[in-house]
C-alpha atoms as a PDB file:
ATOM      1  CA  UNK A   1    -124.446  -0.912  -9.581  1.00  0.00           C
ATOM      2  CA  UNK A   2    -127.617  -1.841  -7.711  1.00  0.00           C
ATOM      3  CA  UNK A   3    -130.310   0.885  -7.895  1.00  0.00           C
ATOM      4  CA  UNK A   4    -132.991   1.866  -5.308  1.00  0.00           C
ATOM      5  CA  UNK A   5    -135.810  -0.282  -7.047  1.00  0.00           C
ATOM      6  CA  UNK A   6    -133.326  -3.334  -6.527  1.00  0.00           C
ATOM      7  CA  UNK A   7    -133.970  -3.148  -3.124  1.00  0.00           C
ATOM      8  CA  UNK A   8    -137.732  -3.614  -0.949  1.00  0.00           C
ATOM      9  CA  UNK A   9    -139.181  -0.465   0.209  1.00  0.00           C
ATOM     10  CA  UNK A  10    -139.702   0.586   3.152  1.00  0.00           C
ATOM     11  CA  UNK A  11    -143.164   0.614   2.854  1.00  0.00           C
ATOM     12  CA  UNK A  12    -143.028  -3.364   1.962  1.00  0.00           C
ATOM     13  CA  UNK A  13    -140.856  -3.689   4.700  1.00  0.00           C
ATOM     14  CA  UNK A  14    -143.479  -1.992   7.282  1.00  0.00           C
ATOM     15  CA  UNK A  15    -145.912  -4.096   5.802  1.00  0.00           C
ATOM     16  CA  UNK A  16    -143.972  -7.614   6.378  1.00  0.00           C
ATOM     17  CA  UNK A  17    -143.046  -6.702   9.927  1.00  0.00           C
ATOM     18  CA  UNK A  18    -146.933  -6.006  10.629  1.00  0.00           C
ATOM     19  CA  UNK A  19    -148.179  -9.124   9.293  1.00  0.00           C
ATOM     20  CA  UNK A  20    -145.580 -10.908  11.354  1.00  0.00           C
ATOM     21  CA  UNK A  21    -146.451  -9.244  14.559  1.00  0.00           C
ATOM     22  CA  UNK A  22    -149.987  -9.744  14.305  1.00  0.00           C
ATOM     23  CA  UNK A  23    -149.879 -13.456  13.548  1.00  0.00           C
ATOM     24  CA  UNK A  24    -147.228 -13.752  16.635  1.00  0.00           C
ATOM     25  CA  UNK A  25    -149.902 -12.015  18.714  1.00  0.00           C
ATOM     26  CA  UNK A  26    -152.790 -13.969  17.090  1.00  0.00           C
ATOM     27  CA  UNK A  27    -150.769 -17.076  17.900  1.00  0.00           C
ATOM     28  CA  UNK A  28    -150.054 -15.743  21.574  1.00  0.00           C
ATOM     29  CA  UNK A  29    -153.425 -15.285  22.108  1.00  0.00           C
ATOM     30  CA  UNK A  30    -154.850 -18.527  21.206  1.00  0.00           C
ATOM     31  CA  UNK A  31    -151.425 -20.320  23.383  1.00  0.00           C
ATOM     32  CA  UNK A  32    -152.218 -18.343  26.593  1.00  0.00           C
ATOM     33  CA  UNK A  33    -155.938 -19.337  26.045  1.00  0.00           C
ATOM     34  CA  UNK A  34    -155.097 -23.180  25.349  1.00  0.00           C
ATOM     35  CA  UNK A  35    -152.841 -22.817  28.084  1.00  0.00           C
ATOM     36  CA  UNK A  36    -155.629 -21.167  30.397  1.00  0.00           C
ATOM     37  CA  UNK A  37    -158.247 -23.808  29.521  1.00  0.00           C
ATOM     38  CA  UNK A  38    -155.175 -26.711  30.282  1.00  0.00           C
ATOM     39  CA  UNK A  39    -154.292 -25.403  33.609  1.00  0.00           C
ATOM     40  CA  UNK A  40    -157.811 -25.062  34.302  1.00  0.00           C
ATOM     41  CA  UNK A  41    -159.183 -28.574  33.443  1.00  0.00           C
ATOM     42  CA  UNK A  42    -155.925 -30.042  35.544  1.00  0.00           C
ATOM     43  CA  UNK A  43    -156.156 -28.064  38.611  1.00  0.00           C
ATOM     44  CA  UNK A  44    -159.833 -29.049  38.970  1.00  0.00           C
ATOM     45  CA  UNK A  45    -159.305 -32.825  38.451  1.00  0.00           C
ATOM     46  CA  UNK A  46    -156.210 -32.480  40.854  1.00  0.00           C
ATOM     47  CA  UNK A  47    -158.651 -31.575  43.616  1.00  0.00           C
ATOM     48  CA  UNK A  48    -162.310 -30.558  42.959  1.00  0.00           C
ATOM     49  CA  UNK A  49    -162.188 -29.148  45.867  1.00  0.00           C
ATOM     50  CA  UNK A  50    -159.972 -26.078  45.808  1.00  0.00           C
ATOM     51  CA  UNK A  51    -161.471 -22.842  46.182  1.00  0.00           C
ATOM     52  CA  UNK A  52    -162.466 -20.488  43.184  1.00  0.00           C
ATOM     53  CA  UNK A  53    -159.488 -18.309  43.727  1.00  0.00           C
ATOM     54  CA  UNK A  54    -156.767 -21.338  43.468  1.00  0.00           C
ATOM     55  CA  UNK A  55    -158.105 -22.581  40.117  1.00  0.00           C
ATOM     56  CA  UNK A  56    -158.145 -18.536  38.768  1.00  0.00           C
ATOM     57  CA  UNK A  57    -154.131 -18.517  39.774  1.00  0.00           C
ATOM     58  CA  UNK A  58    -153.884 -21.542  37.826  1.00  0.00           C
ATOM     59  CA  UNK A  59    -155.376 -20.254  34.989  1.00  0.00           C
ATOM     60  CA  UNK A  60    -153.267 -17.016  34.871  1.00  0.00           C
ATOM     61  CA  UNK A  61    -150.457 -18.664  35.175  1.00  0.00           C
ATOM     62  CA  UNK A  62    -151.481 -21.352  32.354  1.00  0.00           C
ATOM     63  CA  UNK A  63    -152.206 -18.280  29.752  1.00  0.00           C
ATOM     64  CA  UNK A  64    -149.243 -16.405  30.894  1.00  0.00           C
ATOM     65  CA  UNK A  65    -147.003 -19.612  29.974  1.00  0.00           C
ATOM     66  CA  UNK A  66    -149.350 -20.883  27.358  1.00  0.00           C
ATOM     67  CA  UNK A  67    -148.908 -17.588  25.286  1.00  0.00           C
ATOM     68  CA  UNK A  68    -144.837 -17.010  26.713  1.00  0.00           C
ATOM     69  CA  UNK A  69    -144.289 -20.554  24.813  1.00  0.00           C
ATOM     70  CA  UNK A  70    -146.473 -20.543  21.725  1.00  0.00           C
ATOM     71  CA  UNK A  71    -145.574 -17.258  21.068  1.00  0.00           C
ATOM     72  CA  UNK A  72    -141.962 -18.089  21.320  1.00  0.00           C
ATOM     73  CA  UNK A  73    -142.144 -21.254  19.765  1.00  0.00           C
ATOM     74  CA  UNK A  74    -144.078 -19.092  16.526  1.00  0.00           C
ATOM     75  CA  UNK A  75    -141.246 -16.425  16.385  1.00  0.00           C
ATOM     76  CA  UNK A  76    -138.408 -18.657  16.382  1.00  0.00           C
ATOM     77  CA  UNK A  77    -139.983 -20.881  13.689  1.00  0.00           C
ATOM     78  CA  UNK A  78    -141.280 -17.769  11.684  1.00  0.00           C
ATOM     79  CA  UNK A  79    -137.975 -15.452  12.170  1.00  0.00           C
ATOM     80  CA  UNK A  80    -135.530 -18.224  12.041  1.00  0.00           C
ATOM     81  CA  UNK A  81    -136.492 -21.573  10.233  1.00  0.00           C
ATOM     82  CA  UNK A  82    -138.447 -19.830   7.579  1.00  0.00           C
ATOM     83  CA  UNK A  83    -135.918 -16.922   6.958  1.00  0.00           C
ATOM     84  CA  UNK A  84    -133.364 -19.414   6.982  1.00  0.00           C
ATOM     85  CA  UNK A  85    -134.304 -21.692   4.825  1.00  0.00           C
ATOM     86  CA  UNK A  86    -136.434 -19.553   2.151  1.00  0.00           C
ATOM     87  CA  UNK A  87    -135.368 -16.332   3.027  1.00  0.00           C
ATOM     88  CA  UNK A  88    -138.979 -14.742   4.169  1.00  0.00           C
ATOM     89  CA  UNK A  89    -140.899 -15.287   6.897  1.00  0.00           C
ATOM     90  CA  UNK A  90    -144.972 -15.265   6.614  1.00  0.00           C
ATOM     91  CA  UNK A  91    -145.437 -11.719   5.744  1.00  0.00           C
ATOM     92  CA  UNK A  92    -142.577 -11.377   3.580  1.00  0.00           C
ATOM     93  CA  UNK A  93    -143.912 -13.574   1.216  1.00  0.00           C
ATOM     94  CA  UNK A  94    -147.504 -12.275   1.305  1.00  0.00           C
ATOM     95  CA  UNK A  95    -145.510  -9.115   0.459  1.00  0.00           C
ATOM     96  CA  UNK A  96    -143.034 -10.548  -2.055  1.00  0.00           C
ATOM     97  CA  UNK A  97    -139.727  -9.394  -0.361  1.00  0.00           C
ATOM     98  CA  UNK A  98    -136.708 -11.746   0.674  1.00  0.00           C
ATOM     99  CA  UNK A  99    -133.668 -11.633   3.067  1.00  0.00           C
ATOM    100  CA  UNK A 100    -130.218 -12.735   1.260  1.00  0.00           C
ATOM    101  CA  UNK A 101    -126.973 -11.743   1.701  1.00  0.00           C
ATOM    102  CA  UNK A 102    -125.186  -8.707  -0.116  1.00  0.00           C
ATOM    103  CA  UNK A 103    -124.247 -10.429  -2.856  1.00  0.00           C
ATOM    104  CA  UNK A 104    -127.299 -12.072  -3.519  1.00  0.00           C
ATOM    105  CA  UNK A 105    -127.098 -15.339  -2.126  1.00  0.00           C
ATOM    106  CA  UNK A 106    -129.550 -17.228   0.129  1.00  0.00           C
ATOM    107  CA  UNK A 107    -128.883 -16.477   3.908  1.00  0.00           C
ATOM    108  CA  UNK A 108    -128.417 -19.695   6.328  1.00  0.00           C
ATOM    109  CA  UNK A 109    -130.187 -20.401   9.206  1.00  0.00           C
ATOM    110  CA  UNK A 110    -127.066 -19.317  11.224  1.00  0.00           C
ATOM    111  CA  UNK A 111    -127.587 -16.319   9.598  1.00  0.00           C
ATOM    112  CA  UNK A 112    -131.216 -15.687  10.214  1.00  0.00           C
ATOM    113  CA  UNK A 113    -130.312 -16.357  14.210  1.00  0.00           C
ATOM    114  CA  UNK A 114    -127.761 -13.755  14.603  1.00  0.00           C
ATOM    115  CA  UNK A 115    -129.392 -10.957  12.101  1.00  0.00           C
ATOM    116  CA  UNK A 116    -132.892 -11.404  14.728  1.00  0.00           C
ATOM    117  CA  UNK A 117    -130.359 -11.401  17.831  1.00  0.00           C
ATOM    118  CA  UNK A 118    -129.088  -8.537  16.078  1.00  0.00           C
ATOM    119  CA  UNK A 119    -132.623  -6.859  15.231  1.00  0.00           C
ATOM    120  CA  UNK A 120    -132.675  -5.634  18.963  1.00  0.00           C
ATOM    121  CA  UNK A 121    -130.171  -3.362  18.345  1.00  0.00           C
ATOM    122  CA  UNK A 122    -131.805  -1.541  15.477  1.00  0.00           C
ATOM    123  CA  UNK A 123    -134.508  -0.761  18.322  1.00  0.00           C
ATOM    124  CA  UNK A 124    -131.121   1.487  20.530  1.00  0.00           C
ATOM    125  CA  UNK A 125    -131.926   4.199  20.637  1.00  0.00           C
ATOM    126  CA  UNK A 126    -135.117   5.245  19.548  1.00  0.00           C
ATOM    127  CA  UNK A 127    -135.747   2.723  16.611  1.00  0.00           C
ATOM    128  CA  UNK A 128    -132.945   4.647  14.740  1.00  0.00           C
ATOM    129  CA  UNK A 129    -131.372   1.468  13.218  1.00  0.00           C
ATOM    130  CA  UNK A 130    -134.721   0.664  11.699  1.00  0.00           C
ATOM    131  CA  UNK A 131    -135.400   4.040  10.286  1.00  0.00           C
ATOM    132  CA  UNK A 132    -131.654   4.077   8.632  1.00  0.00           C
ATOM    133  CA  UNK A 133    -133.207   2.059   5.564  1.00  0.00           C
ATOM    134  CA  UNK A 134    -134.564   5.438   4.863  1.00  0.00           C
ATOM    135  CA  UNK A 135    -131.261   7.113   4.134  1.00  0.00           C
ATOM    136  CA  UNK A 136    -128.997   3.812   2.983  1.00  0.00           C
ATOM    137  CA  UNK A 137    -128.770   3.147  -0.466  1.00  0.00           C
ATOM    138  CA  UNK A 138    -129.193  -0.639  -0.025  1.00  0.00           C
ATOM    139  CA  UNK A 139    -131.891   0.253   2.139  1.00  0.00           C
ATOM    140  CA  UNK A 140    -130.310  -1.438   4.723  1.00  0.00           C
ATOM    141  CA  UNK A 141    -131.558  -0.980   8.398  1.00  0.00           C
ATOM    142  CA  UNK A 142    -128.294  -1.306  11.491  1.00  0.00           C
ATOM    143  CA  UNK A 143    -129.163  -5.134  11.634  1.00  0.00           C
ATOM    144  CA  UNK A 144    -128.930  -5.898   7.815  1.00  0.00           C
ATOM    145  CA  UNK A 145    -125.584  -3.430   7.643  1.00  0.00           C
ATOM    146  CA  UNK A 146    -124.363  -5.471  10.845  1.00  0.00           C
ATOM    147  CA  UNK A 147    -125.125  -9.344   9.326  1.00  0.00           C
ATOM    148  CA  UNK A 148    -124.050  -8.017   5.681  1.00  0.00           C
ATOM    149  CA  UNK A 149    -127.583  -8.754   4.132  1.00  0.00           C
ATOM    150  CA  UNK A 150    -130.475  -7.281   2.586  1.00  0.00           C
ATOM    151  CA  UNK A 151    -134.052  -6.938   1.584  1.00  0.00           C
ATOM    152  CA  UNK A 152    -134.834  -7.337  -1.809  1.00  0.00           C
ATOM    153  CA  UNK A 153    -138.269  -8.245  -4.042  1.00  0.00           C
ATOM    154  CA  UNK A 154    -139.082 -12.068  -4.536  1.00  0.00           C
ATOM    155  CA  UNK A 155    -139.574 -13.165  -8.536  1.00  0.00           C
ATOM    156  CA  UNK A 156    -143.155 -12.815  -8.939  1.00  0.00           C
ATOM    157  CA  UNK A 157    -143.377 -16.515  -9.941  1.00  0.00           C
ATOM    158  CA  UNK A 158    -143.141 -17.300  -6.159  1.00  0.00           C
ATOM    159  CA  UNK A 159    -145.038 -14.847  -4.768  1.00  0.00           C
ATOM    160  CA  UNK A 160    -148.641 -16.872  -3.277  1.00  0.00           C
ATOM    161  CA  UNK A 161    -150.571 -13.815  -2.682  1.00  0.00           C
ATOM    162  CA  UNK A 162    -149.589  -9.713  -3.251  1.00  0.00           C
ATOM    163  CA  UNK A 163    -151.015  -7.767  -0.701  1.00  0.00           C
ATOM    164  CA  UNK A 164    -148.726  -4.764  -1.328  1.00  0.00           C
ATOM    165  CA  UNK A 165    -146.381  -3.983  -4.266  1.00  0.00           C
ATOM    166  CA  UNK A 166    -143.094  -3.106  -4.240  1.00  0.00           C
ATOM    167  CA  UNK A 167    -143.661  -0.499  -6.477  1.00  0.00           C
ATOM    168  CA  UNK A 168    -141.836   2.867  -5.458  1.00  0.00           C
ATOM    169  CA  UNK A 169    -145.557   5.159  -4.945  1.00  0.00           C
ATOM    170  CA  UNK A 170    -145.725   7.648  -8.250  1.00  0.00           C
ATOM    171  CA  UNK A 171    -147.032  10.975  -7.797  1.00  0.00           C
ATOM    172  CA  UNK A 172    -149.883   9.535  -9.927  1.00  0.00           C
ATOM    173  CA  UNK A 173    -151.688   8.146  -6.945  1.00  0.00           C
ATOM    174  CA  UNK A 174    -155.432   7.685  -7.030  1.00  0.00           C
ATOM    175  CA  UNK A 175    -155.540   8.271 -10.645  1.00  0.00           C
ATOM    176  CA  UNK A 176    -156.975   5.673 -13.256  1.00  0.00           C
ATOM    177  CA  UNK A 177    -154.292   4.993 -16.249  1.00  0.00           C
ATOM    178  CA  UNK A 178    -157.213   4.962 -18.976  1.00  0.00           C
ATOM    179  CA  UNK A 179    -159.251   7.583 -17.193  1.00  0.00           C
ATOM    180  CA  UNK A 180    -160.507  10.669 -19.918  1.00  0.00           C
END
């Protein structure tokens, strides 16, 4: 029988998910800005002599499809290729925590496609399928229960870089273990 510490905490799990959502947003960013600066330099060469207000549409509609596509283009490789194929995406490694299936085997890229299809139903209603990893004992959110997988810690071996441990917190917190 698998016990609690078998599993990635929730707190791991937070952590993952934020460094994945900031590098989408970091990579949406710099898209809709490449995309901005593209639209720009074309329009202008098109015809140097369209008004202000012309090349400015162009623009916003180069970063809105500049950040739509690299954004995209980042979340499908990070959420699907790399979960697929290694079972973490960016910040899971950085954390040290891995998708496989129940049983412990590696999850397919098949399977990393339907479990994110299926993380948009964690989100109905009110986030309540992400929060159930707080009262299952695989610590399985509605997704992971639906695709039959979970969240475990990597071997440390191929962890690059800790940021967070897995560690469930102790109530000595803050203290130093040779302190006297």
């Amino acid at each position: 029988m698998a016990t609690p510490t078998d599993f990635a905490t929730p707190r791991a799990r937070l952590a993952a998910f934020s460094i994945d959502t900031l590098l989408m947003y970091a990579v949406q960013v710099a898209g809709g800005v490449l995309g901005m600066m593209i639209a720009g330099l074309m329009t202008r060469k098109m015809d140097p002599t369209l008004p202000q207000a012309a090349l400015m549409d162009a623009q916003v509609r180069g970063l809105a499809i500049g950040a739509l596509f690299w954004g995209s283009a980042f979340s499908i490789v990070n959420w699907v290729f790399l979960q697929g194929l290694y079972g973490s995406t960016l910040g899971k490694r950085l954390v040290g925590i891995k998708v496989t299936h129940e049983d412990g085997s590696p999850i397919t890229l098949g399977k990393a496609l339907i479990r994110q299809l299926a993380t948009s139903l964690s989100a109905l209603p009110f986030y309540l399928g992400f929060a159930a990893l707080l009262w299952t004992k695989r610590r399985q959110t509605f997704h992971d229960s639906l695709c039959g997988t979970i969240v475990v810690p990597m071997p440390p071996a191929a962890i690059p870089l800790r940021l967070i441990t897995n560690e469930p917190e102790s109530s000595s917190r803050g203290s130093f273990p040779n302190a006297a």
